[in-house]
Protein backbone atom coordinates (compact mmCIF):
# COMPACT_ATOMS: atom_id res chain seq x y z
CA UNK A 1 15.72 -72.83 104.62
CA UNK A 2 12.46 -74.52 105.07
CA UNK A 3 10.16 -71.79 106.95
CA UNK A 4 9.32 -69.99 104.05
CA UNK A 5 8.30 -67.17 105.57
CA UNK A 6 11.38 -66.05 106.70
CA UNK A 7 14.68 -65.11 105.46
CA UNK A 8 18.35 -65.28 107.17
CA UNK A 9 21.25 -63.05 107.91
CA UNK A 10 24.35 -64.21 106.48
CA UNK A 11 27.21 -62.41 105.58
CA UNK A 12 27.24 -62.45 102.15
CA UNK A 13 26.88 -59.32 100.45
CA UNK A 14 24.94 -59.05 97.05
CA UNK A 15 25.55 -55.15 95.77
CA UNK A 16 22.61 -54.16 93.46
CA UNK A 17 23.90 -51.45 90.66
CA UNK A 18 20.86 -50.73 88.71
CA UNK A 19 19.70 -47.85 90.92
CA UNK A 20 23.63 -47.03 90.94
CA UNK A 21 23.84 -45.04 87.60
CA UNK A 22 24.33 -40.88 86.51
CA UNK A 23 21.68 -38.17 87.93
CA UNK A 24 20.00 -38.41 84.03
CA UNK A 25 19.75 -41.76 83.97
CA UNK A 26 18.29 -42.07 87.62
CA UNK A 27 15.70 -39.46 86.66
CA UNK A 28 14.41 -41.42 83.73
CA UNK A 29 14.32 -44.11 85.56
CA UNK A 30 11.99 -42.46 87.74
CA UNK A 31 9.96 -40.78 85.64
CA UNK A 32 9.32 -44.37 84.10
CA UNK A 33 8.44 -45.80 87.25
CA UNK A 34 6.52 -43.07 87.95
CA UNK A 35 4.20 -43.85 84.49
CA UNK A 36 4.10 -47.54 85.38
CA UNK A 37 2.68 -46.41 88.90
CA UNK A 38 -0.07 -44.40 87.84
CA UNK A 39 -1.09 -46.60 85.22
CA UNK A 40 -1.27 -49.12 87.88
CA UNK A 41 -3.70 -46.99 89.59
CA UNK A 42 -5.75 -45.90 86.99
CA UNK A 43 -6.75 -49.51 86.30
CA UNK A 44 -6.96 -49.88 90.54
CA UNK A 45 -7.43 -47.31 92.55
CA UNK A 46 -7.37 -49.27 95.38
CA UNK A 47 -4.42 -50.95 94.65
CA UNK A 48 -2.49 -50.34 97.78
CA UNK A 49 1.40 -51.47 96.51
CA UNK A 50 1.11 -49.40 93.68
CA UNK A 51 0.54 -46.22 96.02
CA UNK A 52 3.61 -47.47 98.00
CA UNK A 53 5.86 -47.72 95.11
CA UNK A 54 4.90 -44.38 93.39
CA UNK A 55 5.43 -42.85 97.50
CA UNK A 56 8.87 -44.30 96.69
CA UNK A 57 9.78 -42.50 93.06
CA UNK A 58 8.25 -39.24 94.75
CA UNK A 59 10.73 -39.41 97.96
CA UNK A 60 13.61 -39.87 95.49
CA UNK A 61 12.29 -36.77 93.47
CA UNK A 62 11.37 -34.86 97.08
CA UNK A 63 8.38 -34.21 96.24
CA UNK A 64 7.85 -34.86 100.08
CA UNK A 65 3.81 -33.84 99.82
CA UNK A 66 2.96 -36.39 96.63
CA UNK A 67 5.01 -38.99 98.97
CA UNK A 68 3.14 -38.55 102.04
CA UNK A 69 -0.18 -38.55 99.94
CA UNK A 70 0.32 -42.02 98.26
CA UNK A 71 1.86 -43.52 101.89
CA UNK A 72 -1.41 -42.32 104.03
CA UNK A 73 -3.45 -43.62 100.62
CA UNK A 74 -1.56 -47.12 101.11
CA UNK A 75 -1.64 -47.67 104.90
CA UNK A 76 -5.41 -46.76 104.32
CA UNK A 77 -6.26 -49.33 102.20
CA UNK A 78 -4.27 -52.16 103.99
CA UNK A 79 -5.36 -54.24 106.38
CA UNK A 80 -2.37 -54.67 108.84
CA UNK A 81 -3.23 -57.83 110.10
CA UNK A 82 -3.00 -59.22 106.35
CA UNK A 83 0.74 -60.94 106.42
CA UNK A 84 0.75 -60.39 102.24
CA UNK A 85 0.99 -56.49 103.23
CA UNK A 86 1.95 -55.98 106.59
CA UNK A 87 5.51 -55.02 105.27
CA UNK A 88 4.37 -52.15 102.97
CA UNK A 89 1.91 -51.03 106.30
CA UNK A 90 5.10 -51.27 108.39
CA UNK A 91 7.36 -49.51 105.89
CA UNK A 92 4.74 -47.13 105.37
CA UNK A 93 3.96 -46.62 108.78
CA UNK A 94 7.83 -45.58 108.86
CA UNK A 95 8.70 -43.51 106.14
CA UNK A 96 5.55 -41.14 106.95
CA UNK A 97 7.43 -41.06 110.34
CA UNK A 98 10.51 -39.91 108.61
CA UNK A 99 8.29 -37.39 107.17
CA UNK A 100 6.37 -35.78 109.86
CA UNK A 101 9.46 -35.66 111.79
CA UNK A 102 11.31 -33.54 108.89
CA UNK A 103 8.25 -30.89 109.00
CA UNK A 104 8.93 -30.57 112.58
CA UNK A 105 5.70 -32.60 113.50
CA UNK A 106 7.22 -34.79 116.20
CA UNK A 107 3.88 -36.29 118.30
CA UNK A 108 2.29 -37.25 114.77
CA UNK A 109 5.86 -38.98 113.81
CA UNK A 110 6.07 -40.69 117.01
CA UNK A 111 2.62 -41.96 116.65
CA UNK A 112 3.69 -43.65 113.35
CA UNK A 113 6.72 -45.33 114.90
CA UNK A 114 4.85 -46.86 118.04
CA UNK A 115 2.06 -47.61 115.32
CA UNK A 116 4.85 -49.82 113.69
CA UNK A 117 6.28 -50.95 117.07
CA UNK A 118 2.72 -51.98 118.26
CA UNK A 119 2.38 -54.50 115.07
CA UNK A 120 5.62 -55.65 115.35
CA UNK A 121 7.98 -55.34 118.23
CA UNK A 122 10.44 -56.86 116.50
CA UNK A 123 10.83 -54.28 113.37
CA UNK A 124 13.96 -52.26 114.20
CA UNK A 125 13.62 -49.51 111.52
CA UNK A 126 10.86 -47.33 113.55
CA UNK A 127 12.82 -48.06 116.71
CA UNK A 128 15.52 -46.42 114.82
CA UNK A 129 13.61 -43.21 113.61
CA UNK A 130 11.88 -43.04 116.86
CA UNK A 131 15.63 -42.27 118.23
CA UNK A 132 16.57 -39.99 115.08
CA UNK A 133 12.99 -37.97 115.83
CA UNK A 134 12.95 -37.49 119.51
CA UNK A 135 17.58 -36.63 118.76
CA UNK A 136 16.92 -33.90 116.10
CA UNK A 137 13.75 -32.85 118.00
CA UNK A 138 16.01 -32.15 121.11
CA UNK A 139 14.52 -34.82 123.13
CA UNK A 140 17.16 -36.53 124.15
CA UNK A 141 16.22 -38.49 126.89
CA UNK A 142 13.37 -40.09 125.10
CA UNK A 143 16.12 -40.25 122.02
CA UNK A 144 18.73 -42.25 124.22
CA UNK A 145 15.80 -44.39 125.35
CA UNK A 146 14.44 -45.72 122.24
CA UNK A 147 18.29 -45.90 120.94
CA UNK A 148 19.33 -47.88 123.61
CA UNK A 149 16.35 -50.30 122.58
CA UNK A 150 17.49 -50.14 118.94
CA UNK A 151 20.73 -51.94 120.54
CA UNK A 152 19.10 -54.36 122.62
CA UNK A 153 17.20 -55.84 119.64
CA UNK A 154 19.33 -55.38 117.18
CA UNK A 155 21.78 -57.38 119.78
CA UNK A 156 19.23 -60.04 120.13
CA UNK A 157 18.33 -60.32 116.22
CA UNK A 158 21.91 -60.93 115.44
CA UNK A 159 22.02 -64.44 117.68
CA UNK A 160 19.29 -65.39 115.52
CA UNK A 161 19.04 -66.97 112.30
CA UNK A 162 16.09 -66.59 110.76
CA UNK A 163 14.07 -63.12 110.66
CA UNK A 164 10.66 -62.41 109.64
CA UNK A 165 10.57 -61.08 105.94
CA UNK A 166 10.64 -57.89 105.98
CA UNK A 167 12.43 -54.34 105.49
CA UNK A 168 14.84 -54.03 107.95
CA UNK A 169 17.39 -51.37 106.15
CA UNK A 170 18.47 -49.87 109.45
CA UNK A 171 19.75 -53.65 110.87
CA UNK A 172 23.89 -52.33 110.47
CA UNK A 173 22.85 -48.50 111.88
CA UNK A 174 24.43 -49.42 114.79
CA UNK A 175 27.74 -47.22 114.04
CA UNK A 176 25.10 -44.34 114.09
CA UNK A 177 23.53 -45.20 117.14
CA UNK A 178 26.69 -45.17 119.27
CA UNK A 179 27.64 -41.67 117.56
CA UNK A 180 24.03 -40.33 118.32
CA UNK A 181 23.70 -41.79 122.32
CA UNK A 182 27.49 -39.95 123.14
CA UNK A 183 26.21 -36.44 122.25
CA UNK A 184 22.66 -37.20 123.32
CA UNK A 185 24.07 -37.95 126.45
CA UNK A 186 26.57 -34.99 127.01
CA UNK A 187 23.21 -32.65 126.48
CA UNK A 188 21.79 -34.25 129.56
CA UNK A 189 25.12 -33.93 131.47
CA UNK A 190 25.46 -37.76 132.38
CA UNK A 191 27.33 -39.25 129.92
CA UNK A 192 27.64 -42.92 129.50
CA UNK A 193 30.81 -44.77 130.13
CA UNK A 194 31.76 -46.53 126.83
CA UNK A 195 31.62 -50.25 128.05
CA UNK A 196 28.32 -49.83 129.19
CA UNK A 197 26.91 -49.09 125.08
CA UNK A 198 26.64 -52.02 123.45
């Protein structure tokens, strides 16, 4: 690998445990991380990754409103045209997505997901949640739609080598997809013969 600033798909699988441990343990864990975090931004304020990460401890606690809070801080203070952070703006840009969506707030959640699209077109996690929003939202047109695009470029990624480094944790959601498009479909009453989802 020579282009440094990517990364490849291969199929080896590295399984990381040390997340992968009892309820107690995960919770100190957090509550450490937590510290760390706000220690972090006590010295910097504007210290954008730090907001991201402590977003992160809070989502695993569900402490949804301290989440969203630190993720509107960090996309605030990053410039999304800087390639050093444009993958905690994009990831940001994405979970507050997820977030809005749970409360119900679908246009604000959409926003964030063609937000994320805009910058890059070729970041399949929003594409993803745009599906999973507009689905549990009972949009299902507009859910089959940005589903079907999931496909396409996930389709496309996978003939490719090299992809640029970044999140994409919904790249083998495809299983989900297909589930999601069938009863999407059957809402609409025009279901979609099985050879032509790919």
């Amino acid at each position: 690998l020579t282009n440094l600033n990517a990364t490849v798909f291969t199929a080896l699988r590295i399984d990381h445990y040390g997340y992968d441990c009892p309820p107690e343990e995960q919770k100190k864990r957090r509550a450490r991380n937590e510290q760390l975090c706000l220690r972090q931004i006590q010295r910097d304020p504007n210290n954008a990754v730090a907001h991201f990460n402590l977003s992160g401890v809070y989502l695993g606690e569900q402490n949804i409103e301290a989440a969203q809070r630190h993720l509107e801080r960090a996309i605030d203070l990053i410039d999304p045209k800087d390639s050093r952070y444009q993958h905690f703006y994009l990831m940001g840009l994405h979970y507050l997505a997820g977030i809005y969506g749970t409360k119900g707030q679908v246009d604000r959640a959409v926003q964030y997901c063609q937000e994320a699209m805009r910058i890059r077109p070729d970041y399949l996690d929003p594409i993803f949640m745009l599906g999973e929003i507009q689905f549990r939202a009972g949009n299902f047109e507009a859910a089959e739609s940005a589903f079907k695009g999931y496909l396409d470029l996930r389709n496309h990624l996978a003939q490719k080598p090299a992809k640029a480094l970044f999140s994409q944790s919904r790249f083998n959601s495809h299983d989900h997809v297909h589930m999601r498009l069938a009863p999407s479909t059957r809402a609409r009453g025009t279901p979609i013969a099985p050879s032509s989802i790919t």
